[in-house]
C-alpha atoms as a PDB file:
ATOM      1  CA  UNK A   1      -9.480  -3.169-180.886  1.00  0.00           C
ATOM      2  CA  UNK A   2     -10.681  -6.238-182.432  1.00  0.00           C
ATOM      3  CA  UNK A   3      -7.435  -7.401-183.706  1.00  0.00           C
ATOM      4  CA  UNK A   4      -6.003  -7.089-179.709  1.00  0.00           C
ATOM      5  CA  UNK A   5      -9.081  -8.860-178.372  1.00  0.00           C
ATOM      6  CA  UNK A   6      -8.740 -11.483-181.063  1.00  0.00           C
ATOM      7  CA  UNK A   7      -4.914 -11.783-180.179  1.00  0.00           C
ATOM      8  CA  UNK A   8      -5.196 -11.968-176.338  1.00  0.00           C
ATOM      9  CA  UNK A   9      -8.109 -15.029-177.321  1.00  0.00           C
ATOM     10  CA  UNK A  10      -5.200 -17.031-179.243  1.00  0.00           C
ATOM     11  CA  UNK A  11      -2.387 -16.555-176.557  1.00  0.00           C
ATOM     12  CA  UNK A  12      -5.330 -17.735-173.709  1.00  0.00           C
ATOM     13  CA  UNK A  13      -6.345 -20.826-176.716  1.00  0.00           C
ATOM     14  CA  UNK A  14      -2.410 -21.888-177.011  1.00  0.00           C
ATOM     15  CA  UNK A  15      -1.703 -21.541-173.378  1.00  0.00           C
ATOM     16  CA  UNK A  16      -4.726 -23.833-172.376  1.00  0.00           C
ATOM     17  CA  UNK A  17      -3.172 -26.322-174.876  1.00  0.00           C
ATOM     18  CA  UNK A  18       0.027 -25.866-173.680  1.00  0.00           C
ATOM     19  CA  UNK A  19      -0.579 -26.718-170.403  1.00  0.00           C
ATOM     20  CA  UNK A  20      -2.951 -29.293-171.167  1.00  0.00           C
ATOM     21  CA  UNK A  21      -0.065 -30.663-172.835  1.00  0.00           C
ATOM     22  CA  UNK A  22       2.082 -30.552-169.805  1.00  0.00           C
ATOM     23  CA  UNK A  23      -0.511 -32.496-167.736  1.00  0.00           C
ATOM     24  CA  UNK A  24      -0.568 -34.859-170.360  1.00  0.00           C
ATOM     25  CA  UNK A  25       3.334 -35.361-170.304  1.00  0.00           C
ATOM     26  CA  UNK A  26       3.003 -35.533-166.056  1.00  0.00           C
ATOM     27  CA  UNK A  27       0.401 -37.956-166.161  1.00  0.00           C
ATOM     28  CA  UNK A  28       2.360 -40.570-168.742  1.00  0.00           C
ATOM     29  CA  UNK A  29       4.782 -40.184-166.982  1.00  0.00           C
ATOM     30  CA  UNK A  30       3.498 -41.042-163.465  1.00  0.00           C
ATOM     31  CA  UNK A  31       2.115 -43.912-165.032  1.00  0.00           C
ATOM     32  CA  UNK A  32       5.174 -45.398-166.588  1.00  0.00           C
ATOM     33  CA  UNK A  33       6.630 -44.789-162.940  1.00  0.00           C
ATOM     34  CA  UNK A  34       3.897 -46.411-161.280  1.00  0.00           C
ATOM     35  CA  UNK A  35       4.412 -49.658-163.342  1.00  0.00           C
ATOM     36  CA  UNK A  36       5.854 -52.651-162.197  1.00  0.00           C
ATOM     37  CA  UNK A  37       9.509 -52.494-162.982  1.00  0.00           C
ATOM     38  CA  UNK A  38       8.728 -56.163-165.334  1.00  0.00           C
ATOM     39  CA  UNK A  39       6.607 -54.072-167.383  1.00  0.00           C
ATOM     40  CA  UNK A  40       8.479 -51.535-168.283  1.00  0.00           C
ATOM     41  CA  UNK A  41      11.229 -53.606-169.028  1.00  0.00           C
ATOM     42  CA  UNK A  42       8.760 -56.434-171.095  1.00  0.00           C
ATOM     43  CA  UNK A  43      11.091 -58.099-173.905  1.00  0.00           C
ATOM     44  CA  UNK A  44       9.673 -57.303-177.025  1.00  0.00           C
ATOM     45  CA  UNK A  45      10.435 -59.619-180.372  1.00  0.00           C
ATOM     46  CA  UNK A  46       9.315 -57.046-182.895  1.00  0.00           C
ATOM     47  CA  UNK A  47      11.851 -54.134-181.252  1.00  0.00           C
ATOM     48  CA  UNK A  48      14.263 -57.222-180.954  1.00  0.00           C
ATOM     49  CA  UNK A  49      14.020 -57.906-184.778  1.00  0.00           C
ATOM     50  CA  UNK A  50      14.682 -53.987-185.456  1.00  0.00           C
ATOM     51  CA  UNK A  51      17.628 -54.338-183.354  1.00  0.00           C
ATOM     52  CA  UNK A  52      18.861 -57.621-184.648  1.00  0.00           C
ATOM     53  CA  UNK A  53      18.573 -56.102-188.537  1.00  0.00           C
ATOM     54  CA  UNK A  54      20.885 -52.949-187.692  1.00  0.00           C
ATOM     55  CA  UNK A  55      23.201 -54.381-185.436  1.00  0.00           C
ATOM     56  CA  UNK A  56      23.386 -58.376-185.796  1.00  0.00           C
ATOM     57  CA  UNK A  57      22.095 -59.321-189.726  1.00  0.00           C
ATOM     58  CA  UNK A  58      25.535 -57.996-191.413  1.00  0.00           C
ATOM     59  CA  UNK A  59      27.338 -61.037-189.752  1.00  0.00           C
ATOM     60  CA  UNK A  60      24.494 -63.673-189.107  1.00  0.00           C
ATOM     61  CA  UNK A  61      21.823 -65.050-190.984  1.00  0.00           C
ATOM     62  CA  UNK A  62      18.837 -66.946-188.513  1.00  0.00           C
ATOM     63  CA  UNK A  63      18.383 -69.724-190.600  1.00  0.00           C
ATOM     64  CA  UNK A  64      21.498 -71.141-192.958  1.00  0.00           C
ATOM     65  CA  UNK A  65      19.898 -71.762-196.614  1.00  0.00           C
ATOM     66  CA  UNK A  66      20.926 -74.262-199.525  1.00  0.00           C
ATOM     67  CA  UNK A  67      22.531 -71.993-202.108  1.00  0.00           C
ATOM     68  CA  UNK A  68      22.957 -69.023-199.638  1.00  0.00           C
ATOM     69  CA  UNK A  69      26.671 -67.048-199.345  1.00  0.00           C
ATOM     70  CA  UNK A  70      27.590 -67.714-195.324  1.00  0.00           C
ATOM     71  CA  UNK A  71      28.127 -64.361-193.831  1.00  0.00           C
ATOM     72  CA  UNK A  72      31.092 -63.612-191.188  1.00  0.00           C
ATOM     73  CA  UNK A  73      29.420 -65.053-188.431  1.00  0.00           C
ATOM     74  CA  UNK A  74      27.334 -68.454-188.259  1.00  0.00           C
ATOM     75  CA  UNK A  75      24.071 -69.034-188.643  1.00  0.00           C
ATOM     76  CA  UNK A  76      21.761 -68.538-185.096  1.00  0.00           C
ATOM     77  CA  UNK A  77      19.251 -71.150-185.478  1.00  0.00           C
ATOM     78  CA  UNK A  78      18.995 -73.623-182.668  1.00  0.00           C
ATOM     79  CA  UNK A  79      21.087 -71.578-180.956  1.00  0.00           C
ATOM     80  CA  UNK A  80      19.757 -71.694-177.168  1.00  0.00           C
ATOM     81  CA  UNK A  81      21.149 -75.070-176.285  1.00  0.00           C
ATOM     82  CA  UNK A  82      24.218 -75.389-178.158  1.00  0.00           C
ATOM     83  CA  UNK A  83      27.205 -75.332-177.033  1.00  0.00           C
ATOM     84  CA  UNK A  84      29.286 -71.752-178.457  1.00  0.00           C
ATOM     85  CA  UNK A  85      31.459 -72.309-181.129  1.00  0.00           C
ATOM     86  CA  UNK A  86      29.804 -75.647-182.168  1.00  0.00           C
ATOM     87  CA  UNK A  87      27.281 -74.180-185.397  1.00  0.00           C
ATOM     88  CA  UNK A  88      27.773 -77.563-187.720  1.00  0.00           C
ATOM     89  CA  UNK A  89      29.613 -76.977-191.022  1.00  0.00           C
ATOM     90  CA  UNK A  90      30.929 -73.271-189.674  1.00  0.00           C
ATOM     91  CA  UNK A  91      34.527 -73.017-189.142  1.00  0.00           C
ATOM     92  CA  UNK A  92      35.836 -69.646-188.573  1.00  0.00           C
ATOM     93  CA  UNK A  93      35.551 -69.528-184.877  1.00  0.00           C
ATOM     94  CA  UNK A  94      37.874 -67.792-182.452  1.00  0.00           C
ATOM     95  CA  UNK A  95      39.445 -69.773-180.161  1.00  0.00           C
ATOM     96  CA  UNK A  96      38.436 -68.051-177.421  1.00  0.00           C
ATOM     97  CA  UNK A  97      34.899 -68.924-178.040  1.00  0.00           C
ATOM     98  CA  UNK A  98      35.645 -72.228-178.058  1.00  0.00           C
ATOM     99  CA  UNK A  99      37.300 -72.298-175.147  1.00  0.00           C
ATOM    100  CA  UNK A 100      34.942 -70.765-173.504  1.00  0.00           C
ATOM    101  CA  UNK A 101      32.535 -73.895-174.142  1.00  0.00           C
ATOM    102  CA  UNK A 102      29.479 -71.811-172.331  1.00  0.00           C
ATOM    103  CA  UNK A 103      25.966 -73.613-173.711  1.00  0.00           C
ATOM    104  CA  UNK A 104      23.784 -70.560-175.061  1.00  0.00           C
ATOM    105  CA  UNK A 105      21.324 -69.479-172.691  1.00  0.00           C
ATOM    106  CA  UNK A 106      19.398 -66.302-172.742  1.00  0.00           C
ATOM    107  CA  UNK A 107      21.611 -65.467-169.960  1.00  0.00           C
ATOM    108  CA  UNK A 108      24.911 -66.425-171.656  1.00  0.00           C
ATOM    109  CA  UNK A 109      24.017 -64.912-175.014  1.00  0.00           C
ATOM    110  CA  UNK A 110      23.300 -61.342-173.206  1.00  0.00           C
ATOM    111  CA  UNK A 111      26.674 -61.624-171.179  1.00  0.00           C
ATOM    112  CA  UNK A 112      28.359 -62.115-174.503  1.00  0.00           C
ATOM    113  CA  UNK A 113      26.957 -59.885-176.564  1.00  0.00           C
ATOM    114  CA  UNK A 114      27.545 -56.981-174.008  1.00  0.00           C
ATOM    115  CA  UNK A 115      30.590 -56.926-174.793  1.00  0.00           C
ATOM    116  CA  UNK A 116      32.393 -59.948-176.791  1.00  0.00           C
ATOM    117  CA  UNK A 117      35.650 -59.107-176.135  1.00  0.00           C
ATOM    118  CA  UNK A 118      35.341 -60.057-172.564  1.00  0.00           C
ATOM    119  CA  UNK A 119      34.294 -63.617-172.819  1.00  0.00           C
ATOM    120  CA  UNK A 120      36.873 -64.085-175.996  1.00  0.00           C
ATOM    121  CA  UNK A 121      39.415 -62.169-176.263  1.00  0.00           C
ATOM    122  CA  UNK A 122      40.458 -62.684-179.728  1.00  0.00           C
ATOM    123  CA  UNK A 123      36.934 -62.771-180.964  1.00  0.00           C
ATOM    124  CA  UNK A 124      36.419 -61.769-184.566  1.00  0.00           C
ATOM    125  CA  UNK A 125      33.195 -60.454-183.678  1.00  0.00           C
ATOM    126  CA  UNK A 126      34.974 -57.341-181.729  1.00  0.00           C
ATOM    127  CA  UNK A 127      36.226 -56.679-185.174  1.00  0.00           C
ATOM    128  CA  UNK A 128      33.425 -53.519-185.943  1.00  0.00           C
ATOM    129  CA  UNK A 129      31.349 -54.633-182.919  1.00  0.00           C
ATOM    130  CA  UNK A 130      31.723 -52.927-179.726  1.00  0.00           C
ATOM    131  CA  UNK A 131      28.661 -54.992-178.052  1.00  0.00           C
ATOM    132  CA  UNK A 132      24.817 -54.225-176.865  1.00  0.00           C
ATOM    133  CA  UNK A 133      25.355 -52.132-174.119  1.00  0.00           C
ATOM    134  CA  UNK A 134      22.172 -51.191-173.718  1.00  0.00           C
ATOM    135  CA  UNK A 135      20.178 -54.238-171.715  1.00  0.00           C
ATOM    136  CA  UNK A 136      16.453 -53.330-172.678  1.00  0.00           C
ATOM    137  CA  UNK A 137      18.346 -53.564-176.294  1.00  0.00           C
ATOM    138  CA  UNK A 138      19.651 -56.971-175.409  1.00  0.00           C
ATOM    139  CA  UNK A 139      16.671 -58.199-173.896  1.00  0.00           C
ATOM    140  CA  UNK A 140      14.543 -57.145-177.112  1.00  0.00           C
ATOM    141  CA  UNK A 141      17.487 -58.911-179.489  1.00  0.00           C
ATOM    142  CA  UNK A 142      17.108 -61.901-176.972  1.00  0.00           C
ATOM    143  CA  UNK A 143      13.267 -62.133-177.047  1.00  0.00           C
ATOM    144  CA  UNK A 144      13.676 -61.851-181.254  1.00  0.00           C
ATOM    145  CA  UNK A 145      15.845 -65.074-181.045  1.00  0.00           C
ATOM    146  CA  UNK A 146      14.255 -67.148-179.082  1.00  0.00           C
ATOM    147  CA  UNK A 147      11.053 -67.476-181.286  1.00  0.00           C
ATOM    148  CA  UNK A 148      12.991 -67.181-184.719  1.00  0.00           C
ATOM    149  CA  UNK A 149      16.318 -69.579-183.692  1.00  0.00           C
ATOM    150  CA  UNK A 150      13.323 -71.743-183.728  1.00  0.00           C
ATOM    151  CA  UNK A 151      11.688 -71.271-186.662  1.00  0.00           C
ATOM    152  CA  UNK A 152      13.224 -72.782-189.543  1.00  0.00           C
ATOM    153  CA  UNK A 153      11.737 -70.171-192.309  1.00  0.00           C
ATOM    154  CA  UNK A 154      13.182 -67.456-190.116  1.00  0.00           C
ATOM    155  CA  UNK A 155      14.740 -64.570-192.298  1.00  0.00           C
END
């Protein structure tokens, strides 16, 4: 009898938690949905560098180092103001980069980076690299950039 009292205690105990769970879960979640739509899409730099080391860091270096092998891509420091295809001393752009001639902006840099291949069509950086599709994503890469494109002991 004691073992079927004591049995019926722990199904009440995990049910309590179970559904105190649940309220949890509703509550977070009416919260998140009550937020202003800038909140929940704030640009974070520390997401941005997590993002920039598994997607970006196998082509481009931030800062460009005496002594330092140049990867694929240029170097992305002072990038936001430059003209694309224009990284001093780096040589292996596409053409249709630099034809494009856009000056990086945040705003350029996400529509590129979406998707390369439609801004320059004979990009090498399609080669392996189908884009950021995701736009929180690009927004935390962005965000990453802007403070260490500026900081010259970046990476």
């Amino acid at each position: 009898m004691q073992d079927t009292q004591a049995t019926a205690m722990q199904r009440q105990t995990i049910m309590r938690t179970g559904m105190q769970a649940a309220r949890l879960g509703m509550l977070l979640t009416a919260a998140v949905l009550a937020m202003p739509a800038q909140a929940q899409d704030a640009q974070d730099p520390i997401v941005g560098q997590k993002l920039f080391r598994q997607r970006c860091a196998s082509c481009h270096w931030i800062v460009d180092k005496p002594g330092r092998l140049t990867k694929s891509g240029p170097p992305l420091a002072g990038l936001f103001g430059r003209v694309a295809g224009t990284y001093p001393g780096f040589s292996e752009y596409s053409s249709g980069l630099v034809e494009w001639g856009k000056t990086w902006t945040p705003a350029a840099l996400d529509t590129y980076i979406a998707d390369p291949k439609t801004i320059a069509a004979n990009t090498s950086m399609r080669i392996g690299y189908a884009g950021v599709r995701n736009s929180q994503d690009r927004a935390h890469i962005i965000a990453y950039l802007k403070l260490a494109a500026s900081d010259p002991k970046a990476d």
